[in-house]
PDB file of N, CA and C in Angstrom:
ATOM      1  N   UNK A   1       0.826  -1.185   0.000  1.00  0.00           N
ATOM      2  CA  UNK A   1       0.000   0.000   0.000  1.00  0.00           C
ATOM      3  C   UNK A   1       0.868   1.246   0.000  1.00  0.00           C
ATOM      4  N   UNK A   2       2.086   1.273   1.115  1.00  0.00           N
ATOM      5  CA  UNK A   2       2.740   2.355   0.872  1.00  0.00           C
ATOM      6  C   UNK A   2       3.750   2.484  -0.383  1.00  0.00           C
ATOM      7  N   UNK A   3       3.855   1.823  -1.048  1.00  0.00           N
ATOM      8  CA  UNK A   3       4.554   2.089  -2.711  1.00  0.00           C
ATOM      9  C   UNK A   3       3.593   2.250  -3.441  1.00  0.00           C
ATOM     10  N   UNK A   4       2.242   1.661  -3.385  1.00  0.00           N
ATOM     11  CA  UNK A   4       1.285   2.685  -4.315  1.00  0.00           C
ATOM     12  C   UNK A   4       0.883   3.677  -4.148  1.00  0.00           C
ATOM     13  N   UNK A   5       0.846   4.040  -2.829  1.00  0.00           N
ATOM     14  CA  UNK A   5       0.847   5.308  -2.804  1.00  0.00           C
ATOM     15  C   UNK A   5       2.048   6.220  -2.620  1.00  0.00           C
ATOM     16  N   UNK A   6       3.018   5.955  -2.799  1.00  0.00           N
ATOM     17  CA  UNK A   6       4.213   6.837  -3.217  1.00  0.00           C
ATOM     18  C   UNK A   6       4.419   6.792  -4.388  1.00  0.00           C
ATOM     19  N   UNK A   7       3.826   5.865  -5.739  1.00  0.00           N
ATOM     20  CA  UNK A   7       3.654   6.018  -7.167  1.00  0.00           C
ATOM     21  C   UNK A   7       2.019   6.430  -7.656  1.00  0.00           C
ATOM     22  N   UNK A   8       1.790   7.165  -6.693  1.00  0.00           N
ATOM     23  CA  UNK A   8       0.512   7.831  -6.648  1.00  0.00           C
ATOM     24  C   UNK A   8      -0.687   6.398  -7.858  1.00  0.00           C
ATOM     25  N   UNK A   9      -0.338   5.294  -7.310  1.00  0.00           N
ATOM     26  CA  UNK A   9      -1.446   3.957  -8.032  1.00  0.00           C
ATOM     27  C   UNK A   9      -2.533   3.661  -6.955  1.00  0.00           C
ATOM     28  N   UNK A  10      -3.016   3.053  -7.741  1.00  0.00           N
ATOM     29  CA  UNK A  10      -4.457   1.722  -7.006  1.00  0.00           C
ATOM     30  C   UNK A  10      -4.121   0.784  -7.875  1.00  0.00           C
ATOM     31  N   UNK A  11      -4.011  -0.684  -7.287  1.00  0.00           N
ATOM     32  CA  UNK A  11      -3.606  -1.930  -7.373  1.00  0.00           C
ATOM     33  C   UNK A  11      -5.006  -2.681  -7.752  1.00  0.00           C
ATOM     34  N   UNK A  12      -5.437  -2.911  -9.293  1.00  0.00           N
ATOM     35  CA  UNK A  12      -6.479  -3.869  -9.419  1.00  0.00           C
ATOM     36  C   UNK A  12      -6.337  -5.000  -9.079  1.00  0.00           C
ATOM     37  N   UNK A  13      -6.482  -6.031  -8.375  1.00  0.00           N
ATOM     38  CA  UNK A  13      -6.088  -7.149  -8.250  1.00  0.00           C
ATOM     39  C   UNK A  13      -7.044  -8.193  -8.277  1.00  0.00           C
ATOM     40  N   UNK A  14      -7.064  -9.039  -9.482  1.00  0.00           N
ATOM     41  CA  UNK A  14      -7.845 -10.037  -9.905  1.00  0.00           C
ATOM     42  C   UNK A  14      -8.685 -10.607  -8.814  1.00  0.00           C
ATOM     43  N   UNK A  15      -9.574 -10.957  -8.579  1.00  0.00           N
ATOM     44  CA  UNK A  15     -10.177 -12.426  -7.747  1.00  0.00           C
ATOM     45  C   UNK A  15      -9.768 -13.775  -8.061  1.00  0.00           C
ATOM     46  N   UNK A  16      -9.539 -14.515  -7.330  1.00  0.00           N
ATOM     47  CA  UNK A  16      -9.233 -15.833  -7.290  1.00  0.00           C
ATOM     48  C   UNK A  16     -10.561 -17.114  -6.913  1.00  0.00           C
ATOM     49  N   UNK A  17     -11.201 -17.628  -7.177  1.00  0.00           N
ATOM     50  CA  UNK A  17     -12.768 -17.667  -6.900  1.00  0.00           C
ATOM     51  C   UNK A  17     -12.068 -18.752  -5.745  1.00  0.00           C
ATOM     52  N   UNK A  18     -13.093 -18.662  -4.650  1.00  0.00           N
ATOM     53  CA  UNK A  18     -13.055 -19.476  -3.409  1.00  0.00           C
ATOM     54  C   UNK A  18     -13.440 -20.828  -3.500  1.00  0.00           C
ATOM     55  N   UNK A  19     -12.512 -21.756  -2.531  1.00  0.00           N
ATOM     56  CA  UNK A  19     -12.343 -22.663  -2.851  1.00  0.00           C
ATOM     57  C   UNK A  19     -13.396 -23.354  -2.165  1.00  0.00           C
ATOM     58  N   UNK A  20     -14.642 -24.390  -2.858  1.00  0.00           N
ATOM     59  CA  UNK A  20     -15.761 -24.851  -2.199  1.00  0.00           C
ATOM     60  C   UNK A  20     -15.491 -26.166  -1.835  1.00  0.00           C
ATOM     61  N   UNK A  21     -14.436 -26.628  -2.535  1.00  0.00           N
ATOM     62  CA  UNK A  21     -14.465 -28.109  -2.481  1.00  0.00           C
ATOM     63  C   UNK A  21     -14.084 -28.871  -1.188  1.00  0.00           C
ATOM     64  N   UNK A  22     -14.663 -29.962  -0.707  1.00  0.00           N
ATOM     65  CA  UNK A  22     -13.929 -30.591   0.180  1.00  0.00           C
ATOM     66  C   UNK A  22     -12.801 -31.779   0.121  1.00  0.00           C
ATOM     67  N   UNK A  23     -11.642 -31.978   0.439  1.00  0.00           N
ATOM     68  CA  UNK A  23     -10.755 -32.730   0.208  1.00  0.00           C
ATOM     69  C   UNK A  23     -10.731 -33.859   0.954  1.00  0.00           C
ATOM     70  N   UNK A  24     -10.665 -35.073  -0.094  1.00  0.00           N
ATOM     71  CA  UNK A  24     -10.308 -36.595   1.231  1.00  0.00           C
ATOM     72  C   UNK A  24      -8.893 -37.256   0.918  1.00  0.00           C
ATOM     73  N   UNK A  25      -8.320 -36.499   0.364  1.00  0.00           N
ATOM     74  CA  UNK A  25      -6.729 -37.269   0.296  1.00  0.00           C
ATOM     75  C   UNK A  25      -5.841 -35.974   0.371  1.00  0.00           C
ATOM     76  N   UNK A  26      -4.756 -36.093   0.527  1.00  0.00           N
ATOM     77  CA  UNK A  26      -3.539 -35.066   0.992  1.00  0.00           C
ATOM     78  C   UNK A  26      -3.252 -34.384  -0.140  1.00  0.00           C
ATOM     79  N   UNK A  27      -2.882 -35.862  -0.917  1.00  0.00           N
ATOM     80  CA  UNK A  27      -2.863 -35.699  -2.775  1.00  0.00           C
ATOM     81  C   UNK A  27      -3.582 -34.741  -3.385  1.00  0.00           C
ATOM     82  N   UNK A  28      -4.564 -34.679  -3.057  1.00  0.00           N
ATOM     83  CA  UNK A  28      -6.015 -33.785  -3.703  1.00  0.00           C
ATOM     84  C   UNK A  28      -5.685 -32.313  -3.072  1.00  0.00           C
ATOM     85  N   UNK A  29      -5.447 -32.266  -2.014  1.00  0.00           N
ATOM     86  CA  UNK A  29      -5.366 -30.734  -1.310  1.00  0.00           C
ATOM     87  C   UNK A  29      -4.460 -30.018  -1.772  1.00  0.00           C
ATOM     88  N   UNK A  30      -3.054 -30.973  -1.830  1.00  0.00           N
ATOM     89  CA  UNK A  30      -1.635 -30.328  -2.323  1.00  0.00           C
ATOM     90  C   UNK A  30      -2.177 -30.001  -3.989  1.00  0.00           C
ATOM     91  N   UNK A  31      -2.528 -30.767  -4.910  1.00  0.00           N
ATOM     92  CA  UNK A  31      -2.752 -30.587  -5.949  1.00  0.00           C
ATOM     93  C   UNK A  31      -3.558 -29.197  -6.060  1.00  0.00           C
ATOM     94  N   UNK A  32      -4.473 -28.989  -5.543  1.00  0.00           N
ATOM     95  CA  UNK A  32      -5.320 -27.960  -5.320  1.00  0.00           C
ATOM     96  C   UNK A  32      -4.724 -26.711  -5.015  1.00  0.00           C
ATOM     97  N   UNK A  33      -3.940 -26.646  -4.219  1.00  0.00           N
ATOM     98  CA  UNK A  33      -2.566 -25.658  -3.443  1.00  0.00           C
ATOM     99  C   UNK A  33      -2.238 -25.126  -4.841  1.00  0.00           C
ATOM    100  N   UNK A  34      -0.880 -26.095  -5.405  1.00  0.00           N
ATOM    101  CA  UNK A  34      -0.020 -26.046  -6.102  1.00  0.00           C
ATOM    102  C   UNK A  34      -0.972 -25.202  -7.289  1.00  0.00           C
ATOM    103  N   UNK A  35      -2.132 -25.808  -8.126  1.00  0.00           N
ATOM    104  CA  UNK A  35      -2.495 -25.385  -9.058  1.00  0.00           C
ATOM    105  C   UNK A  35      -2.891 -23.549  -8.789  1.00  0.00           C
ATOM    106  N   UNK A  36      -3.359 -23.564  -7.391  1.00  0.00           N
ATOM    107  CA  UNK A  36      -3.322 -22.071  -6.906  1.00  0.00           C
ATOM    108  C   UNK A  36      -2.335 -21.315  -7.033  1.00  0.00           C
ATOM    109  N   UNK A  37      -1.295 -22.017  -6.397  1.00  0.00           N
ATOM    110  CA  UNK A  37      -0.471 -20.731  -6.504  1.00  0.00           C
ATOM    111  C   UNK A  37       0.423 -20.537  -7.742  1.00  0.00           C
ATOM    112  N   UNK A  38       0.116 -21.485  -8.703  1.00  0.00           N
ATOM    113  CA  UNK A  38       0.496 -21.617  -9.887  1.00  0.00           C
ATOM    114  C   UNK A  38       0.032 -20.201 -10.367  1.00  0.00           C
ATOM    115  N   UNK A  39      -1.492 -20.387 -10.360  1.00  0.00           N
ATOM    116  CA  UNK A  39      -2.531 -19.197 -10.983  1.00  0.00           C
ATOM    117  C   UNK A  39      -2.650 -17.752 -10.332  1.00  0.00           C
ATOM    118  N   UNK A  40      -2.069 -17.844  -8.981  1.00  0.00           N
ATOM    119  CA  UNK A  40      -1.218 -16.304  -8.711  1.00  0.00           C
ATOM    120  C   UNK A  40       0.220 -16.140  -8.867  1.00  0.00           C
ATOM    121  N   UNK A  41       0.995 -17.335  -9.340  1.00  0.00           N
ATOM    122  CA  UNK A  41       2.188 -16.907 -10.010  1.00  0.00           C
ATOM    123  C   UNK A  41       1.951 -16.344 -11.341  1.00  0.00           C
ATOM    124  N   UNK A  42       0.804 -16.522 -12.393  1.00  0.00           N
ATOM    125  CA  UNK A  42       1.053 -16.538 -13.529  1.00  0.00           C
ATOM    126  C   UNK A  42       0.182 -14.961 -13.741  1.00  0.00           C
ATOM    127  N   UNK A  43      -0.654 -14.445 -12.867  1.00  0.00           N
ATOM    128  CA  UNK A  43      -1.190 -13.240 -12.635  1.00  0.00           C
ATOM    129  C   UNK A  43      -0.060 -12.170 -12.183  1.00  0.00           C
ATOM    130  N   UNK A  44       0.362 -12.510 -11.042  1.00  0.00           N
ATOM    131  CA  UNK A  44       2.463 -11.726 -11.005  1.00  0.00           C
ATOM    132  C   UNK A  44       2.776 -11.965 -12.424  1.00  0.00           C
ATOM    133  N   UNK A  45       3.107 -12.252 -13.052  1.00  0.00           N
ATOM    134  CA  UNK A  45       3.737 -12.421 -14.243  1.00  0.00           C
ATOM    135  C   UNK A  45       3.034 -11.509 -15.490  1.00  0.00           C
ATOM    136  N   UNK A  46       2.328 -11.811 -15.446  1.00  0.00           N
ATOM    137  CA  UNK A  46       1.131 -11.033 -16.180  1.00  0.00           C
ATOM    138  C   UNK A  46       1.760  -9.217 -15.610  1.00  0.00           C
ATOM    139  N   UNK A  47       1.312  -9.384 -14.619  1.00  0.00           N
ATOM    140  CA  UNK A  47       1.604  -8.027 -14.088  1.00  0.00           C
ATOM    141  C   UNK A  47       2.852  -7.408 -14.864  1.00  0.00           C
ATOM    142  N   UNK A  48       3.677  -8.091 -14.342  1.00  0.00           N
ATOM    143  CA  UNK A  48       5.424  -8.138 -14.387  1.00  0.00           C
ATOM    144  C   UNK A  48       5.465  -7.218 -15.762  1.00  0.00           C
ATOM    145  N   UNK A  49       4.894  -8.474 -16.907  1.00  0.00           N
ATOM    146  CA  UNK A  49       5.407  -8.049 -17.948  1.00  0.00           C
ATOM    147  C   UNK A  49       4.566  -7.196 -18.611  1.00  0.00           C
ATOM    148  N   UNK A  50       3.416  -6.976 -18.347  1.00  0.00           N
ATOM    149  CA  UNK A  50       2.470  -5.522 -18.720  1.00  0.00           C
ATOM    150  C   UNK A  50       2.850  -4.251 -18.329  1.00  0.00           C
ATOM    151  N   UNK A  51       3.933  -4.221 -17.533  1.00  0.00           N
ATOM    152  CA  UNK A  51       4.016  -3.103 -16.871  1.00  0.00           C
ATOM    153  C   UNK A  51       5.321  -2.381 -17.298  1.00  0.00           C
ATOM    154  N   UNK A  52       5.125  -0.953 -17.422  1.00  0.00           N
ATOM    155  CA  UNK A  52       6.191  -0.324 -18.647  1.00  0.00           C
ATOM    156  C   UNK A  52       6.942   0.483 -17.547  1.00  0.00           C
ATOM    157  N   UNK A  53       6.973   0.523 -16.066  1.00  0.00           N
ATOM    158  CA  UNK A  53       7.431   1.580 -15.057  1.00  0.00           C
ATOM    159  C   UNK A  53       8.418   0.612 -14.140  1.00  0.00           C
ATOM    160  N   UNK A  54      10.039   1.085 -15.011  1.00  0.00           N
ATOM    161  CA  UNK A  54      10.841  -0.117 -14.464  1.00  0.00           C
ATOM    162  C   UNK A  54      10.851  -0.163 -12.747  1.00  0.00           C
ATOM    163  N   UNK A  55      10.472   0.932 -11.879  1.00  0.00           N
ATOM    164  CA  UNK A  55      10.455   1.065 -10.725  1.00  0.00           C
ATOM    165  C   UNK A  55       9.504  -0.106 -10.038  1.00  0.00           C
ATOM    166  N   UNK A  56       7.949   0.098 -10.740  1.00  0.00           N
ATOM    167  CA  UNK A  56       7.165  -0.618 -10.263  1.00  0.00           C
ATOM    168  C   UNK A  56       7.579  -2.236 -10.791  1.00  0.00           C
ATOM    169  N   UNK A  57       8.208  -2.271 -11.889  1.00  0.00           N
ATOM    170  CA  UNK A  57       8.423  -3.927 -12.127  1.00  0.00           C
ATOM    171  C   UNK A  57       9.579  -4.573 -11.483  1.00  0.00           C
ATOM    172  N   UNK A  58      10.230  -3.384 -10.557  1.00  0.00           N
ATOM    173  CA  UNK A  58      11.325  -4.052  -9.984  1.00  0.00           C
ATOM    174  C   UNK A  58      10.566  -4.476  -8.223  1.00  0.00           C
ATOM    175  N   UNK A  59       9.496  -3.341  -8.079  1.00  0.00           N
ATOM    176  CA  UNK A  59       8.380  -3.993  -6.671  1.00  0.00           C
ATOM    177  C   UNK A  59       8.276  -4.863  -7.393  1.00  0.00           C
ATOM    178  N   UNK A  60       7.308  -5.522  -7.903  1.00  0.00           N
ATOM    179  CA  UNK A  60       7.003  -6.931  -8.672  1.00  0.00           C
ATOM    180  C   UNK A  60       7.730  -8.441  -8.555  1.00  0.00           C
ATOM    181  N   UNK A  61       8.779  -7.669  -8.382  1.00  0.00           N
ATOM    182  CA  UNK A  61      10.094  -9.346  -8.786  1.00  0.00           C
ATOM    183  C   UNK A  61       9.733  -9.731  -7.157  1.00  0.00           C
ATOM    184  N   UNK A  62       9.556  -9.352  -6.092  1.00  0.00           N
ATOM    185  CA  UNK A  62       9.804  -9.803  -5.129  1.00  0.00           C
ATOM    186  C   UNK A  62       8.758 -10.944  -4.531  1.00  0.00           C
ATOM    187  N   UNK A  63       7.315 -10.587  -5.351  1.00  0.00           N
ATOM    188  CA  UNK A  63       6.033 -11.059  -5.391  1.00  0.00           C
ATOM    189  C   UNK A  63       6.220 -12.363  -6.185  1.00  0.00           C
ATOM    190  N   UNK A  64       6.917 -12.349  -7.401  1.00  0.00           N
ATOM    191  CA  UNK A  64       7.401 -13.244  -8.249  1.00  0.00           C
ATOM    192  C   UNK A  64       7.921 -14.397  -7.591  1.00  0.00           C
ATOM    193  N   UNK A  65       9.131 -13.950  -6.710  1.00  0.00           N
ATOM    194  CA  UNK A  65      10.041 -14.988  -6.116  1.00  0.00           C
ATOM    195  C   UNK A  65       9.575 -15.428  -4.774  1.00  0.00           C
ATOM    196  N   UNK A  66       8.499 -14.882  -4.426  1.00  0.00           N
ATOM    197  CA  UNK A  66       7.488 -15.406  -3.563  1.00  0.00           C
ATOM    198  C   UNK A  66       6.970 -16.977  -4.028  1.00  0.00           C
ATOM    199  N   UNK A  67       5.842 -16.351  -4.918  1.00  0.00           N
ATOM    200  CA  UNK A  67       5.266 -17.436  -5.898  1.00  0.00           C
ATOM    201  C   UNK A  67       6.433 -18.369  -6.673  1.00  0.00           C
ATOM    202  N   UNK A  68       7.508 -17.905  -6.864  1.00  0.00           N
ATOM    203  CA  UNK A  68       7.849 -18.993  -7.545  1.00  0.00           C
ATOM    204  C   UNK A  68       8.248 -20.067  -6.764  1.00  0.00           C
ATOM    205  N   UNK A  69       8.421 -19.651  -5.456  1.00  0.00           N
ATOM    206  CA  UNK A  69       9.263 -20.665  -4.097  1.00  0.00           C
ATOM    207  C   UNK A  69       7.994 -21.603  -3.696  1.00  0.00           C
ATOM    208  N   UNK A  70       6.510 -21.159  -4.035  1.00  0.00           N
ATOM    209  CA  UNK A  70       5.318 -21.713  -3.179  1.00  0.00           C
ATOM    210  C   UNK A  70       4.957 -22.523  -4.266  1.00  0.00           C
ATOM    211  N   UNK A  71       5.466 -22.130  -5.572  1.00  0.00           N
ATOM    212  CA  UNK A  71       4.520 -23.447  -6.173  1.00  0.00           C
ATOM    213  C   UNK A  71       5.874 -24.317  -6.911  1.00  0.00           C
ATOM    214  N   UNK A  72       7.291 -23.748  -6.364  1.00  0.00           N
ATOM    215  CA  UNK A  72       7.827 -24.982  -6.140  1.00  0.00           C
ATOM    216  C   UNK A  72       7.899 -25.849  -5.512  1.00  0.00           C
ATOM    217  N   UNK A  73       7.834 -25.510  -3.874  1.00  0.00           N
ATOM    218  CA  UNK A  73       7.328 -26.001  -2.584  1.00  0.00           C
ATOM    219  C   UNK A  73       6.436 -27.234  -2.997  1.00  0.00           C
ATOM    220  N   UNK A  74       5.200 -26.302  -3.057  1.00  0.00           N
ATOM    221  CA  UNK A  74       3.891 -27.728  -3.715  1.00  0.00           C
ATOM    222  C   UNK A  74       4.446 -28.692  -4.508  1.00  0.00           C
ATOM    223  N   UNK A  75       5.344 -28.274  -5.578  1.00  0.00           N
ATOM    224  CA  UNK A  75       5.476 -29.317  -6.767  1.00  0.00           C
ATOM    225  C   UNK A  75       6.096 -29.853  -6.124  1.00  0.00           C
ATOM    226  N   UNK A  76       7.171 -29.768  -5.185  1.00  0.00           N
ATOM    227  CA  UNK A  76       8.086 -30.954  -4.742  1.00  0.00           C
ATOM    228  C   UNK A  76       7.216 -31.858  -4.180  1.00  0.00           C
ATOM    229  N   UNK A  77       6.407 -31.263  -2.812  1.00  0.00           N
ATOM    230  CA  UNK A  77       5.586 -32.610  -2.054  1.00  0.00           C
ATOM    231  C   UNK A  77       4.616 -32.937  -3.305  1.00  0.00           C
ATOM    232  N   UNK A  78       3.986 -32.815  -4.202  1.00  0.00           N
ATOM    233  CA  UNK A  78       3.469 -33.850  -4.884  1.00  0.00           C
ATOM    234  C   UNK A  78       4.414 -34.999  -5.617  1.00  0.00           C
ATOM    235  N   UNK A  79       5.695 -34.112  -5.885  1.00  0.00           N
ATOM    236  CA  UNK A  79       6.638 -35.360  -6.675  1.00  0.00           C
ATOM    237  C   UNK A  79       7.026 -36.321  -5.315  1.00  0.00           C
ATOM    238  N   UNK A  80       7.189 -35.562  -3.928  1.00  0.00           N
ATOM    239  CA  UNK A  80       7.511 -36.832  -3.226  1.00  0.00           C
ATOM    240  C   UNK A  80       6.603 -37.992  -2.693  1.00  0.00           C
ATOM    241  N   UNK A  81       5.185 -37.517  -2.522  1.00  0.00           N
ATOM    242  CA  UNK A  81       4.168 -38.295  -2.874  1.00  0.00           C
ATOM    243  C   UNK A  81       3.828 -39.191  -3.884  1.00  0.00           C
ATOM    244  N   UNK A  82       3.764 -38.832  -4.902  1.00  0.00           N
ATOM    245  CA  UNK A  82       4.083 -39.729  -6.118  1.00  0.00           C
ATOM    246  C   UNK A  82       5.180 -40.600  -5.894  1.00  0.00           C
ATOM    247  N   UNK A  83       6.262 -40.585  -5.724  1.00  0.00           N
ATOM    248  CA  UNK A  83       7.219 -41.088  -5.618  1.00  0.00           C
ATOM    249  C   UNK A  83       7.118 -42.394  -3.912  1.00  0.00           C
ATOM    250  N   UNK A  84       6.498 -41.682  -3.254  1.00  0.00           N
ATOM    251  CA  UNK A  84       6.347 -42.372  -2.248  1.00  0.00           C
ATOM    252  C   UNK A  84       5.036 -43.405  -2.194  1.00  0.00           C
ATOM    253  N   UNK A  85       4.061 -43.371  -2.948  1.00  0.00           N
ATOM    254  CA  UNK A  85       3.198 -44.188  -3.528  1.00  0.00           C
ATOM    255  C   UNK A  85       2.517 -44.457  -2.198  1.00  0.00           C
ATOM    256  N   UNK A  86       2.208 -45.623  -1.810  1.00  0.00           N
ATOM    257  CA  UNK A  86       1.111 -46.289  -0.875  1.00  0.00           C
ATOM    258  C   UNK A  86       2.081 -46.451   0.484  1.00  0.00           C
ATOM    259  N   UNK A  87       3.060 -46.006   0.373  1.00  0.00           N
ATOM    260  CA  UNK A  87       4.118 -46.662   1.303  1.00  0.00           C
ATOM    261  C   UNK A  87       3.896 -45.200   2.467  1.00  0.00           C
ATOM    262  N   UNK A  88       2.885 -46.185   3.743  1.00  0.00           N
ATOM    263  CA  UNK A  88       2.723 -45.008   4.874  1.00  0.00           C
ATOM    264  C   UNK A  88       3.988 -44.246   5.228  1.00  0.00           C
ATOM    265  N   UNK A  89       4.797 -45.176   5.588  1.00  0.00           N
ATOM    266  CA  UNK A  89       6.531 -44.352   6.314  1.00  0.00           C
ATOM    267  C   UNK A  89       6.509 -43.133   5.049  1.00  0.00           C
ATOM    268  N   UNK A  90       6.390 -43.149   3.699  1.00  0.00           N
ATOM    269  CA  UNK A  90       6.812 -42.333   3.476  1.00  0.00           C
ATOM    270  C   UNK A  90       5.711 -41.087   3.581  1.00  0.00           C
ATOM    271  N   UNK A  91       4.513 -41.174   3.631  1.00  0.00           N
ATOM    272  CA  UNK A  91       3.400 -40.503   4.367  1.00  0.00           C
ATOM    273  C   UNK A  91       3.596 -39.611   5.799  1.00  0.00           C
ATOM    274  N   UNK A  92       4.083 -40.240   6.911  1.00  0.00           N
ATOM    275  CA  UNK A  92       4.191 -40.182   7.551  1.00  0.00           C
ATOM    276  C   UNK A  92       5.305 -38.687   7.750  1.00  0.00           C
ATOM    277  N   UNK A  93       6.394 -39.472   6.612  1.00  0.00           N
ATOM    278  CA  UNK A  93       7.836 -38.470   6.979  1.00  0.00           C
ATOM    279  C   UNK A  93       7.099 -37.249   6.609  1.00  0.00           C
ATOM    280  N   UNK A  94       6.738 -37.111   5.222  1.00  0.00           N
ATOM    281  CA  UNK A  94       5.638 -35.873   4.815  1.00  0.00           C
ATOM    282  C   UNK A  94       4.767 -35.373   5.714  1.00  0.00           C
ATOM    283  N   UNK A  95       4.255 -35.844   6.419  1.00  0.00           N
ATOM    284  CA  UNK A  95       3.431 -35.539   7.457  1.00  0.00           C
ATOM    285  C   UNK A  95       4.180 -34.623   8.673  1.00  0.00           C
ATOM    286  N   UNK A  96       5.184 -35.461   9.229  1.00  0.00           N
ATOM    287  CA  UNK A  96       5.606 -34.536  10.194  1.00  0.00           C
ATOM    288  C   UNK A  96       6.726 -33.180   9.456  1.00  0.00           C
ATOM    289  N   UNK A  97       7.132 -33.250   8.249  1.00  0.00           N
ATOM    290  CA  UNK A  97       7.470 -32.254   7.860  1.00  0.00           C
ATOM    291  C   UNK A  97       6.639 -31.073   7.831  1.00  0.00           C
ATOM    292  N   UNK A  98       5.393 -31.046   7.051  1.00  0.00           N
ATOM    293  CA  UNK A  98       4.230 -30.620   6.923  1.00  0.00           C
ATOM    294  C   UNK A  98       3.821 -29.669   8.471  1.00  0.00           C
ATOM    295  N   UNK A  99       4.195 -30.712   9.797  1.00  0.00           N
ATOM    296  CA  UNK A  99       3.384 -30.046  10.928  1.00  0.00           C
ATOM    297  C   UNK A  99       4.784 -29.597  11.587  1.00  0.00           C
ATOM    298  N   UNK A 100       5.698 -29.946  10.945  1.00  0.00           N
ATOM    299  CA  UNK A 100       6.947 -28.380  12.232  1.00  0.00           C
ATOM    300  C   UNK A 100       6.621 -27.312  11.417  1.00  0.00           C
TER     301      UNK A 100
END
């Protein structure tokens, strides 16, 4: 708020429609995550590169490398899920990673 208003802006910022669904596997939630923050990485981006005021596209990058860390984050625990298949221990390790 205080850099738009020191570049005298207002910030349109898309809606993201709310999420109704209910989840019964971990798989399903993370997937759900990941595809999110996919779709506010790719709205930063959007931004990024619409924008002709190198000041404001250099605020931008930081939003970027936000999103790009969260829906790498996600992509990893789905690849280690996948990878870990039916096998609880490896559930488990995910699990207590997940809750520190």
């Amino acid at each position: 708020v205080d850099f738009l208003n020191d570049v005298g802006a207002v910030a349109v910022m898309p809606e993201i429609d709310r999420l109704t669904e209910s989840f019964n596997t971990l798989n399903k939630a993370l997937e759900t995550a990941y595809k999110t923050e996919l779709e506010v990485y790719r709205e930063y981006k959007s931004m990024y590169t619409g924008e002709e005021d190198a000041v404001v596209k250099q605020f931008l990058l930081q939003f970027l490398e936000i999103q790009r860390e969260a829906v790498g984050t996600y992509g990893d625990l789905l690849s280690r899920l996948e990878i870990g298949g039916d096998d609880k221990c490896a559930l488990l390790l995910i699990d207590q990673e997940l809750g520190a």
